[in-house]
C-alpha atoms as a PDB file:
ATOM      1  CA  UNK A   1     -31.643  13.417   9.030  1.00  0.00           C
ATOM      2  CA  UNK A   2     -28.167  12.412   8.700  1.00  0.00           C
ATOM      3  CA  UNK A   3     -25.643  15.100   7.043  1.00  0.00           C
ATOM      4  CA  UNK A   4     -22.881  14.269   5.248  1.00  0.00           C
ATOM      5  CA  UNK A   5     -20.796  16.591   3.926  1.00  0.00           C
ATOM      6  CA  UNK A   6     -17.460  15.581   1.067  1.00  0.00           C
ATOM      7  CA  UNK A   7     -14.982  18.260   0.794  1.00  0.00           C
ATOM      8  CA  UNK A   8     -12.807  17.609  -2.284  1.00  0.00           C
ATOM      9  CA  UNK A   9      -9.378  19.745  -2.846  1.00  0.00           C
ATOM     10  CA  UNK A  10      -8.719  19.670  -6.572  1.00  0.00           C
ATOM     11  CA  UNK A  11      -5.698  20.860  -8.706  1.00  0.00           C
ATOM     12  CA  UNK A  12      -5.168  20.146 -12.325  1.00  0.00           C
ATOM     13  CA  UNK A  13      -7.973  17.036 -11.900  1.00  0.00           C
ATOM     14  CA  UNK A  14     -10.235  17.727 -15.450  1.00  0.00           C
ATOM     15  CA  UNK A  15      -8.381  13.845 -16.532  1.00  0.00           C
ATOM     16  CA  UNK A  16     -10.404  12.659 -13.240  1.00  0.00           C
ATOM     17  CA  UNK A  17     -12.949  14.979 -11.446  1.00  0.00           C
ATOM     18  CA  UNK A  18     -15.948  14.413 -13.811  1.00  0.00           C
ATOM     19  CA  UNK A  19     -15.738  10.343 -12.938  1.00  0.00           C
ATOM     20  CA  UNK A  20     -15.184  11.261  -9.133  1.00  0.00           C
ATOM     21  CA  UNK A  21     -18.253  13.517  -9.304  1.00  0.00           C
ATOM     22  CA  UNK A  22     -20.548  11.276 -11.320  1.00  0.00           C
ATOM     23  CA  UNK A  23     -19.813   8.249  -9.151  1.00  0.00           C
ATOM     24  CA  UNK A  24     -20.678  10.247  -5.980  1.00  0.00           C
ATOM     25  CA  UNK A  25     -24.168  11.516  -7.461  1.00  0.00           C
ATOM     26  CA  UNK A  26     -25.082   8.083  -8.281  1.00  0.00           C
ATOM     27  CA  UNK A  27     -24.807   6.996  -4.201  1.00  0.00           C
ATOM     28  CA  UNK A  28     -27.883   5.160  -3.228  1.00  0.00           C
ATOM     29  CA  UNK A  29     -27.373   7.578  -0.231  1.00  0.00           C
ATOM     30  CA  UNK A  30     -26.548  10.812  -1.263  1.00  0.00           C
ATOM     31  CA  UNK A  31     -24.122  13.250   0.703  1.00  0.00           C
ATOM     32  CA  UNK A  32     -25.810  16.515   1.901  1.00  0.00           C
ATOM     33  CA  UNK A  33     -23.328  18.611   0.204  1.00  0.00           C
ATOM     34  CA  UNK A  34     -19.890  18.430  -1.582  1.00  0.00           C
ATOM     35  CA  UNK A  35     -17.750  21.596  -1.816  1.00  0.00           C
ATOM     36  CA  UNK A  36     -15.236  21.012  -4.589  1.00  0.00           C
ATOM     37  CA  UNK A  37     -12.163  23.359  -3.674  1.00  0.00           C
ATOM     38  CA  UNK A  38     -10.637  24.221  -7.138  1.00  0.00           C
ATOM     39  CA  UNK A  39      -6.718  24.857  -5.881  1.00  0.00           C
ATOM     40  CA  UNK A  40      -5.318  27.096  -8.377  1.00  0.00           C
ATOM     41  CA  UNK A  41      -5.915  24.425 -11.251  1.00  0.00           C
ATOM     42  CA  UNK A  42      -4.926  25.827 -14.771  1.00  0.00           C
ATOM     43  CA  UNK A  43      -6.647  22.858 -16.785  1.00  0.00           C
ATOM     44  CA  UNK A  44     -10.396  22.181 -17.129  1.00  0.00           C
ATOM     45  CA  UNK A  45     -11.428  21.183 -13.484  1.00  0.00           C
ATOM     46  CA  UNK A  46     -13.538  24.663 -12.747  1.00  0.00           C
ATOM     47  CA  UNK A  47     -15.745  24.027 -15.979  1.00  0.00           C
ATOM     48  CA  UNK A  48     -16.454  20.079 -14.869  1.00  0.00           C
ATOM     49  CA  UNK A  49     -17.256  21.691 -11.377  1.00  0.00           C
ATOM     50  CA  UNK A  50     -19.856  24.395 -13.235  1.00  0.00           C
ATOM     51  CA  UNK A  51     -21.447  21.339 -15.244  1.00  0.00           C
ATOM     52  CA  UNK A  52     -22.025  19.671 -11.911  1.00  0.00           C
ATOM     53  CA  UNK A  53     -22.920  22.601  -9.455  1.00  0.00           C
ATOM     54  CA  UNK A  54     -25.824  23.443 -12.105  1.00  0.00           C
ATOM     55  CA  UNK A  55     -27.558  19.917 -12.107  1.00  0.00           C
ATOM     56  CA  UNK A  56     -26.770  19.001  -8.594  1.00  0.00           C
ATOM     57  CA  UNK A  57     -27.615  21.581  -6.078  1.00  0.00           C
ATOM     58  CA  UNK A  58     -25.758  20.022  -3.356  1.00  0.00           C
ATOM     59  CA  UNK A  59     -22.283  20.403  -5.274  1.00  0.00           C
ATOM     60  CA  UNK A  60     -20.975  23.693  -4.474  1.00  0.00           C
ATOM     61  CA  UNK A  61     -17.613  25.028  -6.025  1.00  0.00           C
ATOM     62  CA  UNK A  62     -15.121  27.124  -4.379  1.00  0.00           C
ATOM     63  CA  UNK A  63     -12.080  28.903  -5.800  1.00  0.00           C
ATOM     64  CA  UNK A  64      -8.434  29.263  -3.884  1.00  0.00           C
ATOM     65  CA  UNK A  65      -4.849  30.181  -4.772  1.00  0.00           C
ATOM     66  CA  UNK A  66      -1.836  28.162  -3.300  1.00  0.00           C
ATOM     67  CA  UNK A  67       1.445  27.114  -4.616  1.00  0.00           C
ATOM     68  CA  UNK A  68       1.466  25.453  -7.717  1.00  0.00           C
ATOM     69  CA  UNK A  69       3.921  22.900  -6.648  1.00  0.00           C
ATOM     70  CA  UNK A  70       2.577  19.646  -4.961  1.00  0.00           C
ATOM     71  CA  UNK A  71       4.045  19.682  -1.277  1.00  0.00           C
ATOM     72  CA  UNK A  72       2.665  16.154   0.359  1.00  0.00           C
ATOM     73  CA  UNK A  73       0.011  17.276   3.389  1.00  0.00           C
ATOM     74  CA  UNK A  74       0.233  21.160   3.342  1.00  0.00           C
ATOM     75  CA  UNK A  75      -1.274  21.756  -0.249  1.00  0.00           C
ATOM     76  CA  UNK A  76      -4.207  19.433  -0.232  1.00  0.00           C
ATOM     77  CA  UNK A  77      -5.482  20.259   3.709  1.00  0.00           C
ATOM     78  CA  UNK A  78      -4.904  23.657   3.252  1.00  0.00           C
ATOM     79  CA  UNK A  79      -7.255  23.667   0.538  1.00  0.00           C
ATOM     80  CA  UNK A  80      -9.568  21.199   2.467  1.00  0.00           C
ATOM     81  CA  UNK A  81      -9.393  23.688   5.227  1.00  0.00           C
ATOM     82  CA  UNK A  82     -10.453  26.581   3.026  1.00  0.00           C
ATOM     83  CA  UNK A  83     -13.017  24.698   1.936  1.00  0.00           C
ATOM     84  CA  UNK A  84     -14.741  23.745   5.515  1.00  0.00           C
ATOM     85  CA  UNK A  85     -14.121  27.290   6.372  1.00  0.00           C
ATOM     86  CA  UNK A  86     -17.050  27.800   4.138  1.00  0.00           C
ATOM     87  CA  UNK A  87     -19.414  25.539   5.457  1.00  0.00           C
ATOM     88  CA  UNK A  88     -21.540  25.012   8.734  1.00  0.00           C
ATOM     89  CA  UNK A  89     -21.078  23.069  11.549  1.00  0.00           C
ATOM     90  CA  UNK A  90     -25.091  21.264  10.665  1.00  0.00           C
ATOM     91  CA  UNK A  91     -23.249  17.770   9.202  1.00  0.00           C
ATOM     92  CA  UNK A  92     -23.039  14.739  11.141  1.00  0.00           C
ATOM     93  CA  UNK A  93     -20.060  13.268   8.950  1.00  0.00           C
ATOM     94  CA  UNK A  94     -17.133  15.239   7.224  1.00  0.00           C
ATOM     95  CA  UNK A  95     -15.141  13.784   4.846  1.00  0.00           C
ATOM     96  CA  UNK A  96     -12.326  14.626   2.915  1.00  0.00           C
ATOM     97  CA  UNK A  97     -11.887  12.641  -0.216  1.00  0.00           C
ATOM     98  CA  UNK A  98      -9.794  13.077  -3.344  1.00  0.00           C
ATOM     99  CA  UNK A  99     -10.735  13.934  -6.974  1.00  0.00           C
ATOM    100  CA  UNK A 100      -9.459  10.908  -8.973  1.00  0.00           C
ATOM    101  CA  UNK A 101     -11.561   8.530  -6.963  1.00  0.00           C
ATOM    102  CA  UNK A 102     -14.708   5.752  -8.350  1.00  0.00           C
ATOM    103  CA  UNK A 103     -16.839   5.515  -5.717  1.00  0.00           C
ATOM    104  CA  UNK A 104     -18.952   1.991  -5.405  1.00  0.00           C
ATOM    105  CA  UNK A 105     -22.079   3.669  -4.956  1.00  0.00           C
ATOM    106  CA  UNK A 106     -23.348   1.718  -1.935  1.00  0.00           C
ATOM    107  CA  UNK A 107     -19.896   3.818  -0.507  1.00  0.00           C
ATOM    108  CA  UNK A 108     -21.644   6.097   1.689  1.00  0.00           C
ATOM    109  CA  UNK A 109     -24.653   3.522   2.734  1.00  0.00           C
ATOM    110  CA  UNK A 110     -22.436   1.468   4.219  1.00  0.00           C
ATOM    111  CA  UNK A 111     -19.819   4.265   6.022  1.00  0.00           C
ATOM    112  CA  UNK A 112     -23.223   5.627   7.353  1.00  0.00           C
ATOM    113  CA  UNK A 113     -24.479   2.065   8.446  1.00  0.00           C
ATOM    114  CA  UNK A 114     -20.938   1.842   9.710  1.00  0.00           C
ATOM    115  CA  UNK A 115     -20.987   5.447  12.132  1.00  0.00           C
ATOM    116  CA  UNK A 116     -24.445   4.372  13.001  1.00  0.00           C
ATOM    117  CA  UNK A 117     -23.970   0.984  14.386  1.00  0.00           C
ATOM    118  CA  UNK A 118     -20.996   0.894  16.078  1.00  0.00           C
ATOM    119  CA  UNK A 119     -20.985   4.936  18.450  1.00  0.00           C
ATOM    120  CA  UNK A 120     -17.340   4.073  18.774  1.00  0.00           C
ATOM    121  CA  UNK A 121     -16.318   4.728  15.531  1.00  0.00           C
ATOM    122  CA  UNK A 122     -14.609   8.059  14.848  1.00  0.00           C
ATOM    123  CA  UNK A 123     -13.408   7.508  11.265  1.00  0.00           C
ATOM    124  CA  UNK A 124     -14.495   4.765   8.743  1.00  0.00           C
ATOM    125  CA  UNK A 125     -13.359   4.003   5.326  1.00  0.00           C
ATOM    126  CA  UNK A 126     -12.621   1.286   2.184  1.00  0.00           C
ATOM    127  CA  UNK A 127      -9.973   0.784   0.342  1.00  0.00           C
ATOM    128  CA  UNK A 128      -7.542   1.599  -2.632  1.00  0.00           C
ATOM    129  CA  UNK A 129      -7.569  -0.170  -5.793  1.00  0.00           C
ATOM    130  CA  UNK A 130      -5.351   0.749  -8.564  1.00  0.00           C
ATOM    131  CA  UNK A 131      -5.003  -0.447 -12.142  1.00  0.00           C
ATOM    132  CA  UNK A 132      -2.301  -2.731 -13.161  1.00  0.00           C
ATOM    133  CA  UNK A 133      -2.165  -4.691 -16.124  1.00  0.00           C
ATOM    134  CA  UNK A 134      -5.705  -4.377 -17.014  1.00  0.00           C
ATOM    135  CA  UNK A 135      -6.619  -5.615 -12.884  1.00  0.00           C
ATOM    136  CA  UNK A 136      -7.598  -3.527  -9.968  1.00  0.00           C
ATOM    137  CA  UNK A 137      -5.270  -4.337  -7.428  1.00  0.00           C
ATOM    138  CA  UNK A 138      -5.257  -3.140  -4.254  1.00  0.00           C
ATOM    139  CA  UNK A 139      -2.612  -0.491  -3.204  1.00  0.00           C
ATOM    140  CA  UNK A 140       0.356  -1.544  -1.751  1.00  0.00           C
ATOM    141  CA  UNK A 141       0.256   1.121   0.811  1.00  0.00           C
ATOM    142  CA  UNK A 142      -2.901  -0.168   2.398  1.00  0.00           C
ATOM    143  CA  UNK A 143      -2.745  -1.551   6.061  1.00  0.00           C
ATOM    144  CA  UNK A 144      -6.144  -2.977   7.600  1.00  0.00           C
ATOM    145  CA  UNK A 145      -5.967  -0.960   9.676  1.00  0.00           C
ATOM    146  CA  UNK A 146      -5.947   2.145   8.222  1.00  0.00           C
ATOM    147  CA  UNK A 147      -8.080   4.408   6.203  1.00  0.00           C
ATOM    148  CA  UNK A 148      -6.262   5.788   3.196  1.00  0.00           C
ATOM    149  CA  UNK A 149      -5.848   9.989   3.268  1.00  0.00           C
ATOM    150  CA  UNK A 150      -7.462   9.901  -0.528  1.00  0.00           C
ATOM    151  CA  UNK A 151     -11.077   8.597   1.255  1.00  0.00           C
ATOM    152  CA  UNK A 152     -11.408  10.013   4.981  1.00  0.00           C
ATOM    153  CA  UNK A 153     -14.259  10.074   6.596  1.00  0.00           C
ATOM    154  CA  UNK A 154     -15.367  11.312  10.367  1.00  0.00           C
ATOM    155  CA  UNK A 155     -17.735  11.595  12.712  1.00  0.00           C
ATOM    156  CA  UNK A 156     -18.331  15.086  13.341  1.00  0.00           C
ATOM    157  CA  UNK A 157     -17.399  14.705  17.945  1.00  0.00           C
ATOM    158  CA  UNK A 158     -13.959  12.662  16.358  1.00  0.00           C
ATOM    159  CA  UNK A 159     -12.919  15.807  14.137  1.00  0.00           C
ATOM    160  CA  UNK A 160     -13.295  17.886  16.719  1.00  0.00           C
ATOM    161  CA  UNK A 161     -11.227  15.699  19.131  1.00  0.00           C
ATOM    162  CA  UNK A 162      -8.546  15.726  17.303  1.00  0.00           C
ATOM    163  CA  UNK A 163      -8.319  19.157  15.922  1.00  0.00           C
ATOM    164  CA  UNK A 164      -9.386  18.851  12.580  1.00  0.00           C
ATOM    165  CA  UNK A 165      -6.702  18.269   9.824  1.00  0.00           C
ATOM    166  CA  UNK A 166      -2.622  19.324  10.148  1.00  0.00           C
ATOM    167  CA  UNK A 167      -1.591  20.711   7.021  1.00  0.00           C
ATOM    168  CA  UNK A 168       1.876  18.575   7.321  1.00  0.00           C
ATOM    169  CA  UNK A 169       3.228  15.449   5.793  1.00  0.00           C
ATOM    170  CA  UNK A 170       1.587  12.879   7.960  1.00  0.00           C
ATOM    171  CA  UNK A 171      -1.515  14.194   8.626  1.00  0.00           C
ATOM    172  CA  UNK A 172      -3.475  11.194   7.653  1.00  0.00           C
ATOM    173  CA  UNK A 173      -1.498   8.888  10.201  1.00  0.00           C
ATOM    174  CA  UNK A 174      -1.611  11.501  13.022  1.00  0.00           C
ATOM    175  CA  UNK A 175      -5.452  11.795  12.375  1.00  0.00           C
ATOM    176  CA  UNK A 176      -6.291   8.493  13.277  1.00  0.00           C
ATOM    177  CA  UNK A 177      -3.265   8.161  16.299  1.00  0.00           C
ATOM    178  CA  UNK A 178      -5.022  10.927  17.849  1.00  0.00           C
ATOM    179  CA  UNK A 179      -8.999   9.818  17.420  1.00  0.00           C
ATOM    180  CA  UNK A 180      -7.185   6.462  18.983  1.00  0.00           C
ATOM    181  CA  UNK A 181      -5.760   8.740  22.076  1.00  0.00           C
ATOM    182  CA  UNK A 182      -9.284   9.843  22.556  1.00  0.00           C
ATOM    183  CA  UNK A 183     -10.958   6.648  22.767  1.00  0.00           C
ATOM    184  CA  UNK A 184     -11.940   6.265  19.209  1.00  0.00           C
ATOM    185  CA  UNK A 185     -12.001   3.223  16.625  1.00  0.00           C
ATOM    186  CA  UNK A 186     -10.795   3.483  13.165  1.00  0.00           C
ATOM    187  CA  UNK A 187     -13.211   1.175  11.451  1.00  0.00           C
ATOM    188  CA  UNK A 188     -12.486  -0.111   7.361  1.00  0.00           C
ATOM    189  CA  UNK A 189     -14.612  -2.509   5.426  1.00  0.00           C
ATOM    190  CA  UNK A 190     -13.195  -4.796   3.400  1.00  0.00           C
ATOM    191  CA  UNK A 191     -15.894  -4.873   0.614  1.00  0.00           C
ATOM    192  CA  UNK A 192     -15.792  -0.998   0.035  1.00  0.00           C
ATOM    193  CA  UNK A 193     -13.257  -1.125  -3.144  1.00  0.00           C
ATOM    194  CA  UNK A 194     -12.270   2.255  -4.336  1.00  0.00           C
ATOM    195  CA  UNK A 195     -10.843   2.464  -7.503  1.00  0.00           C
ATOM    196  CA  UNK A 196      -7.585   4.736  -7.103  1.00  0.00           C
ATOM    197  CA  UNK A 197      -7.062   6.415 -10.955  1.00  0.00           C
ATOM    198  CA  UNK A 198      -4.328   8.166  -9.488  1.00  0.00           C
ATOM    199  CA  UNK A 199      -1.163   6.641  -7.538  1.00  0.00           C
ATOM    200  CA  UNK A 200      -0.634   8.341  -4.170  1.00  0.00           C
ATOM    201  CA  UNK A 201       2.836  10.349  -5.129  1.00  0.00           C
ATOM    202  CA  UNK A 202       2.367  10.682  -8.508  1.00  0.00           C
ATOM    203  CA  UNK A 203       2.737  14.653  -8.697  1.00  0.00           C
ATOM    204  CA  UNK A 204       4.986  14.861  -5.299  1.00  0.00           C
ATOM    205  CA  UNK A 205       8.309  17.464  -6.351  1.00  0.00           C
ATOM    206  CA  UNK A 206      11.919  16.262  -5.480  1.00  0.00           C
ATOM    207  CA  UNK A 207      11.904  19.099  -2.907  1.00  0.00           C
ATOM    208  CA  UNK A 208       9.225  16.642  -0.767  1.00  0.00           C
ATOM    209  CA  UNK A 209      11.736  13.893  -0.813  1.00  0.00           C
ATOM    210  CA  UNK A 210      12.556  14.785   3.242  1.00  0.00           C
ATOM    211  CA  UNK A 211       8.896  15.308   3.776  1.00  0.00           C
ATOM    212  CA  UNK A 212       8.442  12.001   5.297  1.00  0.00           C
ATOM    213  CA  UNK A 213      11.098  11.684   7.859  1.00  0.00           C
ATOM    214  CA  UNK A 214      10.436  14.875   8.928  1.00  0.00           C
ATOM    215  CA  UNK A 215       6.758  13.842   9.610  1.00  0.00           C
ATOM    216  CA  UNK A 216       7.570  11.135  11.828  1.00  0.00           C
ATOM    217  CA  UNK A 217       9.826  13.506  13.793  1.00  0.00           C
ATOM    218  CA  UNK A 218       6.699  16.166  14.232  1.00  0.00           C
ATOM    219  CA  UNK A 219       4.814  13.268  15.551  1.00  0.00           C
ATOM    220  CA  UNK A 220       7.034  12.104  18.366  1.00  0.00           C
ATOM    221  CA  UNK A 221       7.999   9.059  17.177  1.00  0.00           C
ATOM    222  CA  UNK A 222      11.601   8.982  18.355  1.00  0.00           C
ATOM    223  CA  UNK A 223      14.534   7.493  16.906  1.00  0.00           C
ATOM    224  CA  UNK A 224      13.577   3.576  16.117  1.00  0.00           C
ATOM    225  CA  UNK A 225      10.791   4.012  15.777  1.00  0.00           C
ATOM    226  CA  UNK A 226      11.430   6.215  12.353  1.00  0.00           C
ATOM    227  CA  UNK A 227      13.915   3.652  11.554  1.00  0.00           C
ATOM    228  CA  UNK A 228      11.511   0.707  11.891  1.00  0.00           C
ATOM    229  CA  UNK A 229       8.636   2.606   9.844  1.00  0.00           C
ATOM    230  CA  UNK A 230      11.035   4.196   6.797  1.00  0.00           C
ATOM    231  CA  UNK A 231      12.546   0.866   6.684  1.00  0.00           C
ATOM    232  CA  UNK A 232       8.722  -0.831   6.527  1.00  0.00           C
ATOM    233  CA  UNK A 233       7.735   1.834   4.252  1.00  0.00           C
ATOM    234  CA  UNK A 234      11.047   1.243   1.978  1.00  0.00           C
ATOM    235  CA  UNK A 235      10.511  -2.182   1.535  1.00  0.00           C
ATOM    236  CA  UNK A 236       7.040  -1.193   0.124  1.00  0.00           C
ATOM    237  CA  UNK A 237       8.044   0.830  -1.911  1.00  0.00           C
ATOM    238  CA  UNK A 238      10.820  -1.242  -3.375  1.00  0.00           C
ATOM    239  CA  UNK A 239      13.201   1.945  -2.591  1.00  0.00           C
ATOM    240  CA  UNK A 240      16.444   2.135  -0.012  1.00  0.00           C
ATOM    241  CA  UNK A 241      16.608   5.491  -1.767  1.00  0.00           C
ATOM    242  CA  UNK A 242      13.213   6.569   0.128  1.00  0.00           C
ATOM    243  CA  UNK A 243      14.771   4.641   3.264  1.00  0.00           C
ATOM    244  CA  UNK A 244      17.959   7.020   3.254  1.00  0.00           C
ATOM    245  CA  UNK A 245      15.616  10.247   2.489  1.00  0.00           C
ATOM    246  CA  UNK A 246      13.629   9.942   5.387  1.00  0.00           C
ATOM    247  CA  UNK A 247      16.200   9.437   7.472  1.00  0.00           C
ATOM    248  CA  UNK A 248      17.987  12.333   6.809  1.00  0.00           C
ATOM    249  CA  UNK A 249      14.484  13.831   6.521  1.00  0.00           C
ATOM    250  CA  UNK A 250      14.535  12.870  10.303  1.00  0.00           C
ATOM    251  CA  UNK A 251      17.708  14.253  11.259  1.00  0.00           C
ATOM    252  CA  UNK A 252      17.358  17.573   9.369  1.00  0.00           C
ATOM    253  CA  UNK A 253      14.179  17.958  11.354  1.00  0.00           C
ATOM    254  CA  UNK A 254      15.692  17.002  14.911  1.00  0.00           C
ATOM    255  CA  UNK A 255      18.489  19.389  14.176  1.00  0.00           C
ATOM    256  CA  UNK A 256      16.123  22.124  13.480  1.00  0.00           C
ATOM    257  CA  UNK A 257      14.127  21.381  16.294  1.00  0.00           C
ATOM    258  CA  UNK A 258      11.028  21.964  13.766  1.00  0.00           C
ATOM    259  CA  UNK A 259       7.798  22.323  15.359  1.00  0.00           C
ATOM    260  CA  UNK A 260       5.866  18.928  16.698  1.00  0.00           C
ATOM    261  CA  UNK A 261       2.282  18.460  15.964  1.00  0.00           C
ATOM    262  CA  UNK A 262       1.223  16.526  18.879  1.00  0.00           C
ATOM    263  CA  UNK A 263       1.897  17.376  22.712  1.00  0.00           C
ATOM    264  CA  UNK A 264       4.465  15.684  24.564  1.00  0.00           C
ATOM    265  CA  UNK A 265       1.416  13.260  25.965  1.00  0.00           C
ATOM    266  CA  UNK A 266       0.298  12.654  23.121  1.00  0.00           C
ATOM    267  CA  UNK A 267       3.277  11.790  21.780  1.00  0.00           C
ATOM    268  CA  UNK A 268       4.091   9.125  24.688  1.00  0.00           C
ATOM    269  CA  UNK A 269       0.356   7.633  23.942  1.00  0.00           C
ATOM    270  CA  UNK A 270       1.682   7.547  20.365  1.00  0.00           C
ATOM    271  CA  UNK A 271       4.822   5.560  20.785  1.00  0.00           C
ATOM    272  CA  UNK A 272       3.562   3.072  23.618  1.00  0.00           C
ATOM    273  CA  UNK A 273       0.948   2.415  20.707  1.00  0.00           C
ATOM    274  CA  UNK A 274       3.264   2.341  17.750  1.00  0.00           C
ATOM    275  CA  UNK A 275       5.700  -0.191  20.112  1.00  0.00           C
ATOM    276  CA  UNK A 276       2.695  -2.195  20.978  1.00  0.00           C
ATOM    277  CA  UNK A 277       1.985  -2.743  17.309  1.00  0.00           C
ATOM    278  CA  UNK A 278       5.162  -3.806  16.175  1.00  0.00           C
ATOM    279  CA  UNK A 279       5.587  -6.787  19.713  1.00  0.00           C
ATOM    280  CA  UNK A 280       1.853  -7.824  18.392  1.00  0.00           C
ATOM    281  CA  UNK A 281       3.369  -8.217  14.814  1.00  0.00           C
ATOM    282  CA  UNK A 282       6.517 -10.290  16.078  1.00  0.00           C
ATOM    283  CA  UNK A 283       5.420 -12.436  18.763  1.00  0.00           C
END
């Protein structure tokens, strides 16, 4: 038996969910259970998790109450975490996936092919495709190397490594630096194409606009390091708006002396492998 268990924070998603939902039921392998966390949504999301939770017994809804406002990282994992608070420990994969997703629905064949072939794998995903102009394009956030935060998925050893899930800005960068610093791969296939029906940032509030620099300053990433990755992510974005915002992000955060979310060897791991990445890229 192989367990996999999809925990899905939702807020406001009735324009979404039900498409999310149906393409997930219609897996050629289908997840053990999926715990839809309904976060304090005012819309029609608890009714499209009713209509599913009575034909599919492995869909199981569960009701919290956060902030209304969408704060990048905090909102969604503390919901997530709610949500695997209600579970058991009996899966062999957990994932975390968002609720405006189209899943191909060979998706969790091949991640479970994936975990099963290669025991080095802690985490293991596809990609984000958007709509643009009538095409699905893929998201210009995507690196090959790394596994979107709308479509995580773990091994259940890898999870535990690293702690589970920081409810911060940055948690799904952090997640896979720290399955690295214990000797794991992050693994992506190429053919997996996820259609994205919602933008990553679409419902972030002004107040977030800081979130990002101060992410890279919980994670011990130093100086130039922030300034090479805001000005990577900047140009990405087509923004030296975001550029100057996560600097000062950055700087408010240092002056604060906020909180980090990795230990101080962790952190050196992190930046020896963030530095090693960037002389691989130039030379």
């Amino acid at each position: 038996m192989f367990n996999i268990y999809i925990i899905i924070p939702a807020h406001n998603e009735e324009l979404f969910l039900t498409k999310t939902l149906q393409s997930l039921v219609e897996q050629t392998f289908l997840p053990t259970k999926i715990i839809v966390v309904n976060d304090n949504s005012t819309d029609n999301t608890q009714n499209i998790i009713d209509e599913f939770s009575k034909k599919h017994s492995f869909i199981i809804g569960f009701k919290t109450n956060s902030e209304a406002t969408h704060q990048p990282g905090s909102k969604v994992i503390n919901a997530f975490n709610k949500g695997f608070k209600t579970t058991d420990n009996n899966f062999d994969i957990i994932c975390k996936f968002d609720a405006d997703l189209i899943f191909p629905n060979d998706y969790l064949k091949k991640i479970k092919t994936a975990f099963e072939t290669n025991p080095t794998c802690g985490m293991v995903g596809g990609f984000c495709f958007i709509e643009k102009n009538n095409t699905w394009i893929l998201e210009n956030l995507t690196n090959k190397d790394h596994i979107r935060g709308a479509l995580k998925a773990y091994r259940k050893e890898c999870f535990q490594h690293i702690g589970g899930l920081k409810n911060t800005m940055g948690w799904d960068t952090v997640d896979e630096l720290l399955a690295k610093y214990h000797g794991w791969q992050v693994c992506t296939d190429e053919s997996l194409h996820v259609k994205h029906l919602k933008p990553t940032g679409t419902n972030y509030s002004k107040s977030s606009k800081y979130k990002q620099g101060e992410a890279f300053y919980k994670m011990r990433y130093g100086l130039w390091l922030t300034l090479i990755a805001s000005l990577k992510l900047a140009v990405n974005k087509k923004s030296m708006v975001f550029f100057v915002n996560t600097m000062k992000g950055y700087f408010k955060s240092n002056a604060a002396k906020l909180p980090f979310i990795v230990s101080e060897k962790e952190g050196v791991f992190i930046r020896e492998l963030r530095w090693k990445g960037i002389k691989k890229k130039l030379f």
